[in-house]
Protein backbone atom coordinates (compact mmCIF):
# COMPACT_ATOMS: atom_id res chain seq x y z
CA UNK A 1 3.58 -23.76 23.59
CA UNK A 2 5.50 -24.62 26.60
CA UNK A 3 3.55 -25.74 29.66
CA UNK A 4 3.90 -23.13 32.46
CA UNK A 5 4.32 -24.17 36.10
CA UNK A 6 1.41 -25.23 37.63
CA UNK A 7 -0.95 -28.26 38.96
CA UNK A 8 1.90 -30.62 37.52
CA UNK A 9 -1.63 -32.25 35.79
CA UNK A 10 -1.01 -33.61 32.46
CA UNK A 11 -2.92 -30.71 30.00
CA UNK A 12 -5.89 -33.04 28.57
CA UNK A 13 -5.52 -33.35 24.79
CA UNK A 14 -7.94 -31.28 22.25
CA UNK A 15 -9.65 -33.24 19.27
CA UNK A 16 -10.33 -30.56 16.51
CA UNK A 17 -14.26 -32.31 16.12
CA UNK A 18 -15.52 -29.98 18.54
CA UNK A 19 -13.03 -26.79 19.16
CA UNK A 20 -10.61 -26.61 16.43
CA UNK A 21 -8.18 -26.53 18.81
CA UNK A 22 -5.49 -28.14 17.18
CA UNK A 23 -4.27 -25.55 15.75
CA UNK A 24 -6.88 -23.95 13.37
CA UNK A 25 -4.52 -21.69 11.49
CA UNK A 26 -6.63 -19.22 10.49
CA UNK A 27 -7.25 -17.74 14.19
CA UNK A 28 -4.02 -18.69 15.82
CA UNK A 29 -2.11 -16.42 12.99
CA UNK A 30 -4.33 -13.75 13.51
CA UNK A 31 -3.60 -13.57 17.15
CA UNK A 32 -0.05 -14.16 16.56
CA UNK A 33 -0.27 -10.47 14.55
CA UNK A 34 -1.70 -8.81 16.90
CA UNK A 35 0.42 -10.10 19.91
CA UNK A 36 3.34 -8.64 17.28
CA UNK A 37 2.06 -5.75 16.94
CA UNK A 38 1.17 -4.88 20.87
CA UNK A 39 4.74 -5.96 21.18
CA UNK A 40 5.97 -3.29 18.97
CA UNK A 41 3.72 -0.59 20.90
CA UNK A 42 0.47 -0.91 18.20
CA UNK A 43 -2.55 -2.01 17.88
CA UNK A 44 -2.91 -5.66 19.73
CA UNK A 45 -5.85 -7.78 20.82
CA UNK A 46 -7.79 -6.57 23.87
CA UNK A 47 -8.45 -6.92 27.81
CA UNK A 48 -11.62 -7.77 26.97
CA UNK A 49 -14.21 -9.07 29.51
CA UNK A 50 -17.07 -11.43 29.33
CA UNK A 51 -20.05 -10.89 27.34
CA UNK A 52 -22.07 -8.82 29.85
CA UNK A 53 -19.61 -7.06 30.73
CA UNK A 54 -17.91 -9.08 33.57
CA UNK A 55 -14.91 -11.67 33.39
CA UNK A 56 -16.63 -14.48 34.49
CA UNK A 57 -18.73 -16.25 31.40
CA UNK A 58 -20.94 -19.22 30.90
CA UNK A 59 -19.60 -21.13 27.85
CA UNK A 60 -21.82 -23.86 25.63
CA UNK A 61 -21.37 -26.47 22.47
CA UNK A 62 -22.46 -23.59 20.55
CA UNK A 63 -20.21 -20.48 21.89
CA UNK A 64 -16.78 -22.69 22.95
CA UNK A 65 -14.58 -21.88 19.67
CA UNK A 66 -15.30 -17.81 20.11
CA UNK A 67 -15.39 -17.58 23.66
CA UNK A 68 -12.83 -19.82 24.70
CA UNK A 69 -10.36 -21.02 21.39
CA UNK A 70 -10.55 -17.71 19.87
CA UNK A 71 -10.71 -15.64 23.30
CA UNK A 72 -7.45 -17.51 24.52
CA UNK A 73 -5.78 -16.21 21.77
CA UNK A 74 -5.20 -12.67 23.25
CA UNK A 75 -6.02 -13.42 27.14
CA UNK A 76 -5.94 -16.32 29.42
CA UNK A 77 -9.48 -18.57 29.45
CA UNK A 78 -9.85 -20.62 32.63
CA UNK A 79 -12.54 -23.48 31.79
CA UNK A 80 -14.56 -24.72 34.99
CA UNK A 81 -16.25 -27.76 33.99
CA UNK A 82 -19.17 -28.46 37.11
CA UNK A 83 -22.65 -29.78 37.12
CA UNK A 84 -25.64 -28.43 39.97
CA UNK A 85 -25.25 -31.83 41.82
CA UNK A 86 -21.56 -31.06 42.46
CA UNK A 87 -20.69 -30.52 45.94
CA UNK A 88 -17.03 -29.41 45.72
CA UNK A 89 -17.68 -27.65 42.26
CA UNK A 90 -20.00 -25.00 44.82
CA UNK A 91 -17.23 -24.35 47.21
CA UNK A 92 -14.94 -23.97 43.98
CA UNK A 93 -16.93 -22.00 41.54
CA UNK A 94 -17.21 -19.11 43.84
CA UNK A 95 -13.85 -18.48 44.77
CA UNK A 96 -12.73 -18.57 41.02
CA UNK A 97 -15.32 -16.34 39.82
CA UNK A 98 -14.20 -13.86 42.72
CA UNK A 99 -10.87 -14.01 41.35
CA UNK A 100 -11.39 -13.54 37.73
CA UNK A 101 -13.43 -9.95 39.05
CA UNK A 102 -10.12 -9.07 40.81
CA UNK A 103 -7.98 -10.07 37.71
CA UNK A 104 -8.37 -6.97 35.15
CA UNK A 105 -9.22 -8.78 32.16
CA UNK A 106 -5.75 -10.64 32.62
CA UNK A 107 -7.72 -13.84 32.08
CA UNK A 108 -11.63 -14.89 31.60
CA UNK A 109 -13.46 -17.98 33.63
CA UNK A 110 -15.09 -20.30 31.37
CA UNK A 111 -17.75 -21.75 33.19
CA UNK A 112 -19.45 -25.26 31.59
CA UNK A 113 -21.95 -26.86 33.07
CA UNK A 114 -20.53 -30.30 31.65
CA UNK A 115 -24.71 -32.58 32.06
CA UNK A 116 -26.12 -29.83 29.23
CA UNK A 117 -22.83 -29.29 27.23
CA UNK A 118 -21.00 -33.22 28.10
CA UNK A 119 -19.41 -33.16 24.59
CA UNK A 120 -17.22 -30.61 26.08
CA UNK A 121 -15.87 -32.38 28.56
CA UNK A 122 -15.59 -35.45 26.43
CA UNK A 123 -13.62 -33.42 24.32
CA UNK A 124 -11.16 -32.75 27.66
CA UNK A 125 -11.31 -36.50 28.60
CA UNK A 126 -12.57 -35.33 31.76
CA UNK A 127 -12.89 -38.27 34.57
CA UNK A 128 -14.02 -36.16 37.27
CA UNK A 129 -15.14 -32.71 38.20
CA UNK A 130 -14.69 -30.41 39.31
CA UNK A 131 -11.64 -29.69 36.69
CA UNK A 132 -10.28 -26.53 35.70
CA UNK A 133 -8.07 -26.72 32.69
CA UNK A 134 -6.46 -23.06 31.66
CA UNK A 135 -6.17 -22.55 27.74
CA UNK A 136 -3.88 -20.43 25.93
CA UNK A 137 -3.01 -19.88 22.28
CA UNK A 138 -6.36 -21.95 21.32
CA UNK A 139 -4.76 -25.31 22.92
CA UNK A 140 -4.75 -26.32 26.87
CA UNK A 141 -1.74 -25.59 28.66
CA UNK A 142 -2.72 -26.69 32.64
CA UNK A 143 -5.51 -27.87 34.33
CA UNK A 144 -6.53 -29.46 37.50
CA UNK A 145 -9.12 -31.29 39.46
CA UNK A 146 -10.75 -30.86 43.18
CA UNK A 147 -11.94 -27.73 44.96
CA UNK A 148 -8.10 -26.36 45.71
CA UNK A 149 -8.06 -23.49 48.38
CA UNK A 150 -7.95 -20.29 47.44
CA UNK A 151 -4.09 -19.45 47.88
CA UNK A 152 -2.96 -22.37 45.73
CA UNK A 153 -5.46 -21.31 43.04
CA UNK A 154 -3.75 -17.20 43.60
CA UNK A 155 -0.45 -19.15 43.12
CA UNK A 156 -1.85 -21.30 39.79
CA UNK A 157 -3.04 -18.13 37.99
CA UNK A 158 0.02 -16.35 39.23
CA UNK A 159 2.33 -18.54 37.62
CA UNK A 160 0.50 -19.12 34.63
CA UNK A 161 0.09 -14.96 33.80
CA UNK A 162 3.65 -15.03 34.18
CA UNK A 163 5.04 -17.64 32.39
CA UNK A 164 2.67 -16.55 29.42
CA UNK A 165 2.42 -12.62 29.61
CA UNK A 166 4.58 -12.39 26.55
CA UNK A 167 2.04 -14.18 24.87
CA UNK A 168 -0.77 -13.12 25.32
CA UNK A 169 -1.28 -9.45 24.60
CA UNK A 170 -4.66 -9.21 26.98
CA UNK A 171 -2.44 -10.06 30.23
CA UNK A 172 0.22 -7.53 29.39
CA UNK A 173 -2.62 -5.28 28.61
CA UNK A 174 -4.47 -5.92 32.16
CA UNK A 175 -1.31 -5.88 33.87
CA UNK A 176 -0.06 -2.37 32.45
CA UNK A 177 -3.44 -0.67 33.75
CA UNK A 178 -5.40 0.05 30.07
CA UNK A 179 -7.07 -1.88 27.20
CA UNK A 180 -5.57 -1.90 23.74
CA UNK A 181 -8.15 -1.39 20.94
CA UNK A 182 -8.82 -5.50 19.38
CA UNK A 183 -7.38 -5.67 15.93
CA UNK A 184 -10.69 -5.52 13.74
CA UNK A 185 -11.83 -9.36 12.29
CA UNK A 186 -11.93 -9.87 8.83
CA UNK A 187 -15.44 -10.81 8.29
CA UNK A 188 -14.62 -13.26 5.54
CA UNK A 189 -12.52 -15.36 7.75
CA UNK A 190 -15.38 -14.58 11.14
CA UNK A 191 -17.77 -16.41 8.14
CA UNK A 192 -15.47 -19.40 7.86
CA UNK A 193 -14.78 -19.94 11.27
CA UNK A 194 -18.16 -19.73 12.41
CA UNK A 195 -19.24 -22.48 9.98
CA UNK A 196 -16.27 -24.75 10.74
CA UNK A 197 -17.18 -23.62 14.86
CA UNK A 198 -21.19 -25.09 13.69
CA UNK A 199 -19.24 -28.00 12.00
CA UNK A 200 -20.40 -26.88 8.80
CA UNK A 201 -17.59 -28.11 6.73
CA UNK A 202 -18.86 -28.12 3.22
CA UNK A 203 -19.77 -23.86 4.01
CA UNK A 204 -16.51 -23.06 5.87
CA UNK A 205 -14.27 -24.63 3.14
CA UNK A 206 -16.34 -22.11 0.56
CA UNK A 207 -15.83 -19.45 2.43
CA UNK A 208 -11.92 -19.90 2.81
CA UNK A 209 -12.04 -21.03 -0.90
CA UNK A 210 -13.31 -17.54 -1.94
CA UNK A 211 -11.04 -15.70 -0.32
CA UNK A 212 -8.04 -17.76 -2.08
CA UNK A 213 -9.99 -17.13 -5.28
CA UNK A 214 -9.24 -13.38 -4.48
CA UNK A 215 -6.07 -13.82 -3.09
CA UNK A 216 -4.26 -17.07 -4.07
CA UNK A 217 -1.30 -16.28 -2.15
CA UNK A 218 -2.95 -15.95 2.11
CA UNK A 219 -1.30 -18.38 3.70
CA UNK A 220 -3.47 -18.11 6.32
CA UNK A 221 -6.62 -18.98 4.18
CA UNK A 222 -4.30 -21.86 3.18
CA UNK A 223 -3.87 -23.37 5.98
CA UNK A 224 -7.39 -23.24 7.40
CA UNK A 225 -8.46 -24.89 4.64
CA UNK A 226 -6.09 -27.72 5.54
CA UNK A 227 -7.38 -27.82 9.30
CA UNK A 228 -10.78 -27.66 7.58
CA UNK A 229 -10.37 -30.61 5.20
CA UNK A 230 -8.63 -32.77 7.99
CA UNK A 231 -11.27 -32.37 10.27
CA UNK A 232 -14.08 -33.09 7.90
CA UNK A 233 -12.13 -36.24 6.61
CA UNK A 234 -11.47 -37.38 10.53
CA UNK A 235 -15.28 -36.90 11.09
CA UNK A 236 -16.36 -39.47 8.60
CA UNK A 237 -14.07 -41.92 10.07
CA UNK A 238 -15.66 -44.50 12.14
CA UNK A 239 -13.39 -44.59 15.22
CA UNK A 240 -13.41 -48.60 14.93
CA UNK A 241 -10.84 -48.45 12.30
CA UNK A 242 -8.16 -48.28 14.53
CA UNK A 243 -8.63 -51.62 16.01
CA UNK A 244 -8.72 -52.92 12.35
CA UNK A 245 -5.75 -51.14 12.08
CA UNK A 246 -3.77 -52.87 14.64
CA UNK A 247 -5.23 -56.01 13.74
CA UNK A 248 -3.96 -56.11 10.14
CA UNK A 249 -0.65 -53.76 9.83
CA UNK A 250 -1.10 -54.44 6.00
CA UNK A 251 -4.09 -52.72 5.47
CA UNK A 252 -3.05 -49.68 4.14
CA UNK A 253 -6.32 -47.80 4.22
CA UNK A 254 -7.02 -48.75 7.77
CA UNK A 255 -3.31 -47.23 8.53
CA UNK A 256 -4.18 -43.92 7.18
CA UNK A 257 -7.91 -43.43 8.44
CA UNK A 258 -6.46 -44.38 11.97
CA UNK A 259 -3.74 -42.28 11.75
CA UNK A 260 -6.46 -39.48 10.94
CA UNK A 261 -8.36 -40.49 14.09
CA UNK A 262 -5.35 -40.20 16.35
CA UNK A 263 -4.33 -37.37 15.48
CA UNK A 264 -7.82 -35.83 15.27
CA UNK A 265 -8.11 -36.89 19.23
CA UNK A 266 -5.00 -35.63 20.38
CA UNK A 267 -2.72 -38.68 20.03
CA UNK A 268 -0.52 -37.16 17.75
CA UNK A 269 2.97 -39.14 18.30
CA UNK A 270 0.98 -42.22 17.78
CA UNK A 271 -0.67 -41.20 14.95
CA UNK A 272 3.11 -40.17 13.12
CA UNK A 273 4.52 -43.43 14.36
CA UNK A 274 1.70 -45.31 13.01
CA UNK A 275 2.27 -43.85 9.25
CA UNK A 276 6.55 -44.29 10.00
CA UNK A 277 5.98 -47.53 10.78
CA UNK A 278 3.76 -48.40 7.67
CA UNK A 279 6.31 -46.20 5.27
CA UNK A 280 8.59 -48.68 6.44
CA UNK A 281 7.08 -52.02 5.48
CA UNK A 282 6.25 -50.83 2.48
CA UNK A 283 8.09 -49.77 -0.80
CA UNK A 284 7.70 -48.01 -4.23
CA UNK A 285 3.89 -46.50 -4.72
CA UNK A 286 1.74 -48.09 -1.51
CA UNK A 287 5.54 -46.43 0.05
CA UNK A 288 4.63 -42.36 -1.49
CA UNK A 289 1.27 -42.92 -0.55
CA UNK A 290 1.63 -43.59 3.56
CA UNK A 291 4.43 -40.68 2.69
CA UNK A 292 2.14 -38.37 0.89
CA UNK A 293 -0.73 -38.38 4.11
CA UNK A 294 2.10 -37.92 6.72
CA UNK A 295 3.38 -34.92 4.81
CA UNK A 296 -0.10 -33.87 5.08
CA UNK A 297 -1.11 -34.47 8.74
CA UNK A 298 2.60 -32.18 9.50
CA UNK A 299 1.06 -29.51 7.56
CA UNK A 300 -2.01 -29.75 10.63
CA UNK A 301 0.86 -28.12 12.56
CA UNK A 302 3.36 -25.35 13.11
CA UNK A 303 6.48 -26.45 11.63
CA UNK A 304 8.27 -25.67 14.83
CA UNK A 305 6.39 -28.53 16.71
CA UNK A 306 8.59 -31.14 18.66
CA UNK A 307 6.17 -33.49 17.28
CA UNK A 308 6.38 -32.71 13.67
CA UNK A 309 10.13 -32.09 13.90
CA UNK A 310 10.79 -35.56 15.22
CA UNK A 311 8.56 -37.03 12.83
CA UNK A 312 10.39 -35.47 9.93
CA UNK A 313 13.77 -37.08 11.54
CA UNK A 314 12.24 -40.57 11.71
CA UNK A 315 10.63 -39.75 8.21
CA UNK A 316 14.09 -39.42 6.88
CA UNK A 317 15.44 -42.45 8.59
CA UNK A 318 12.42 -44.81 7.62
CA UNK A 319 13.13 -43.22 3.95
CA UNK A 320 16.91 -43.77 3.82
């Protein structure tokens, strides 16, 4: 997704360990459907506001992938990562949460209190806080840190509705005046991605197993079962390997576990250059084998990705 204007921050990076962020196919394609369908004048995802009714949410481990990965998929989610001993995150938290009630269910606020939920902001590589990092499409698009006033905040959001109401079907949907009805969830795909959400790998892979069993050809089961296999492989990978990596180029094993971890925490060019840069020192089967798990880790990833698309071009050169 293209970054709209904004802070100018660099958009922290999303390891799929917690969220499923990186593109867990399964949700993302769904949303992509409905945002079709609203286009065409159907039935598209929702307006919806917070759970109690309101636009302004609090957001734990536990609740992040439905309230904020799957939620951005049809509206904007606005994450404000504070803790209680937070002077400027006071004088911030209150003028956001005034202007997500003013917004029309154009966007949500996200609000983590990052001392009882810090894997969340681990997962954001947050240094400081307060920080307010906007997501869209299940990935982060903007973010940035300090208590801003409120008219550059006004002009943030502003920019960021606009650059991504074709999008999102909730903004066009707050900004025409009237909710759409949600596109109903499949509970067999609700069962996977609530295990995968719990980091119950082992159940969520059944449950997107048994619905290929029924229908061998859903390419969206398909490829959350890839996202769903990468992560759990990435999880059992001690982190430590990619030091070992670096340290002996040769070690083929080390080359693909830390390519896993890379990409798995975001650094996704590395990770692809990594596995180029093996494919060429090496030849004939150790050669399809480095091949074989890049092929793999593009599959992680729409096909229309910069990233991937580059990758396939040095692919090719390293190849021929």
């Amino acid at each position: 997704m293209t970054q709209p204007r904004g802070s100018g921050s660099n958009s922290p990076a999303v390891s799929a360990s917690l969220s499923g962020a990186v593109d867990l196919s399964a949700v993302k394609a769904r949303a992509e459907a409905a945002a079709r369908q609203a286009s065409q004048g159907g039935a598209g995802g929702q307006a919806t506001n917070g759970a109690a009714g309101g636009n302004v949410i609090d957001v734990t481990e536990t609740t992040f992938q439905a309230e904020v990965v799957e939620r951005s998929l049809r509206q904007l989610v606005v994450v404000d990562l504070w803790a209680d001993w937070c002077g400027p995150c006071k004088q911030l938290g209150p003028v956001l949460e005034k202007l997500a009630g003013e917004s029309n269910g154009a966007w949500v606020l996200a609000k983590v209190d990052v001392d009882v939920n810090p894997r969340i902001s681990q997962l954001f590589g947050v240094q400081s806080i307060p920080t307010v990092i906007a997501i869209a499409g299940g990935q982060p698009v903007d973010a940035f840190s300090g208590a801003l006033p409120e008219p550059q905040i006004r002009q943030w959001l502003s920019q960021l509705l606009d650059a991504l109401r074709d999008k999102l079907p909730g903004i066009q949907a707050a900004q025409q005046g009237g909710a759409q009805p949600e596109e109903p969830q499949d509970p067999r795909f609700a069962e996977a991605e609530n295990a995968f959400a719990q980091g119950d790998y082992a159940a969520a892979k059944a449950a997107y197993q048994r619905i290929l069993d029924s229908e061998p050809n859903n390419e969206q089961a398909k490829a959350a079962l890839t996202q769903v296999e990468f992560a759990e492989r990435a999880a059992n990978v001690d982190p430590s390997v990619v030091a070992k990596a670096d340290e002996d180029p040769n070690d083929l094993d080390a080359q693909l576990s830390a390519a896993d971890v890379e990409v798995a925490r975001g650094e996704v060019e590395q990770g692809f250059a990594r596995l180029i840069a093996a494919i060429r020192r090496t030849s004939g089967s150790d050669r399809d084998r480095v091949r074989e798990h890049l092929v793999g880790l593009f599959e992680l990833f729409d096909p229309a990705d910069e990233r991937v698309a580059k990758a396939r071009r040095d692919l090719a050169s390293a190849l021929f």
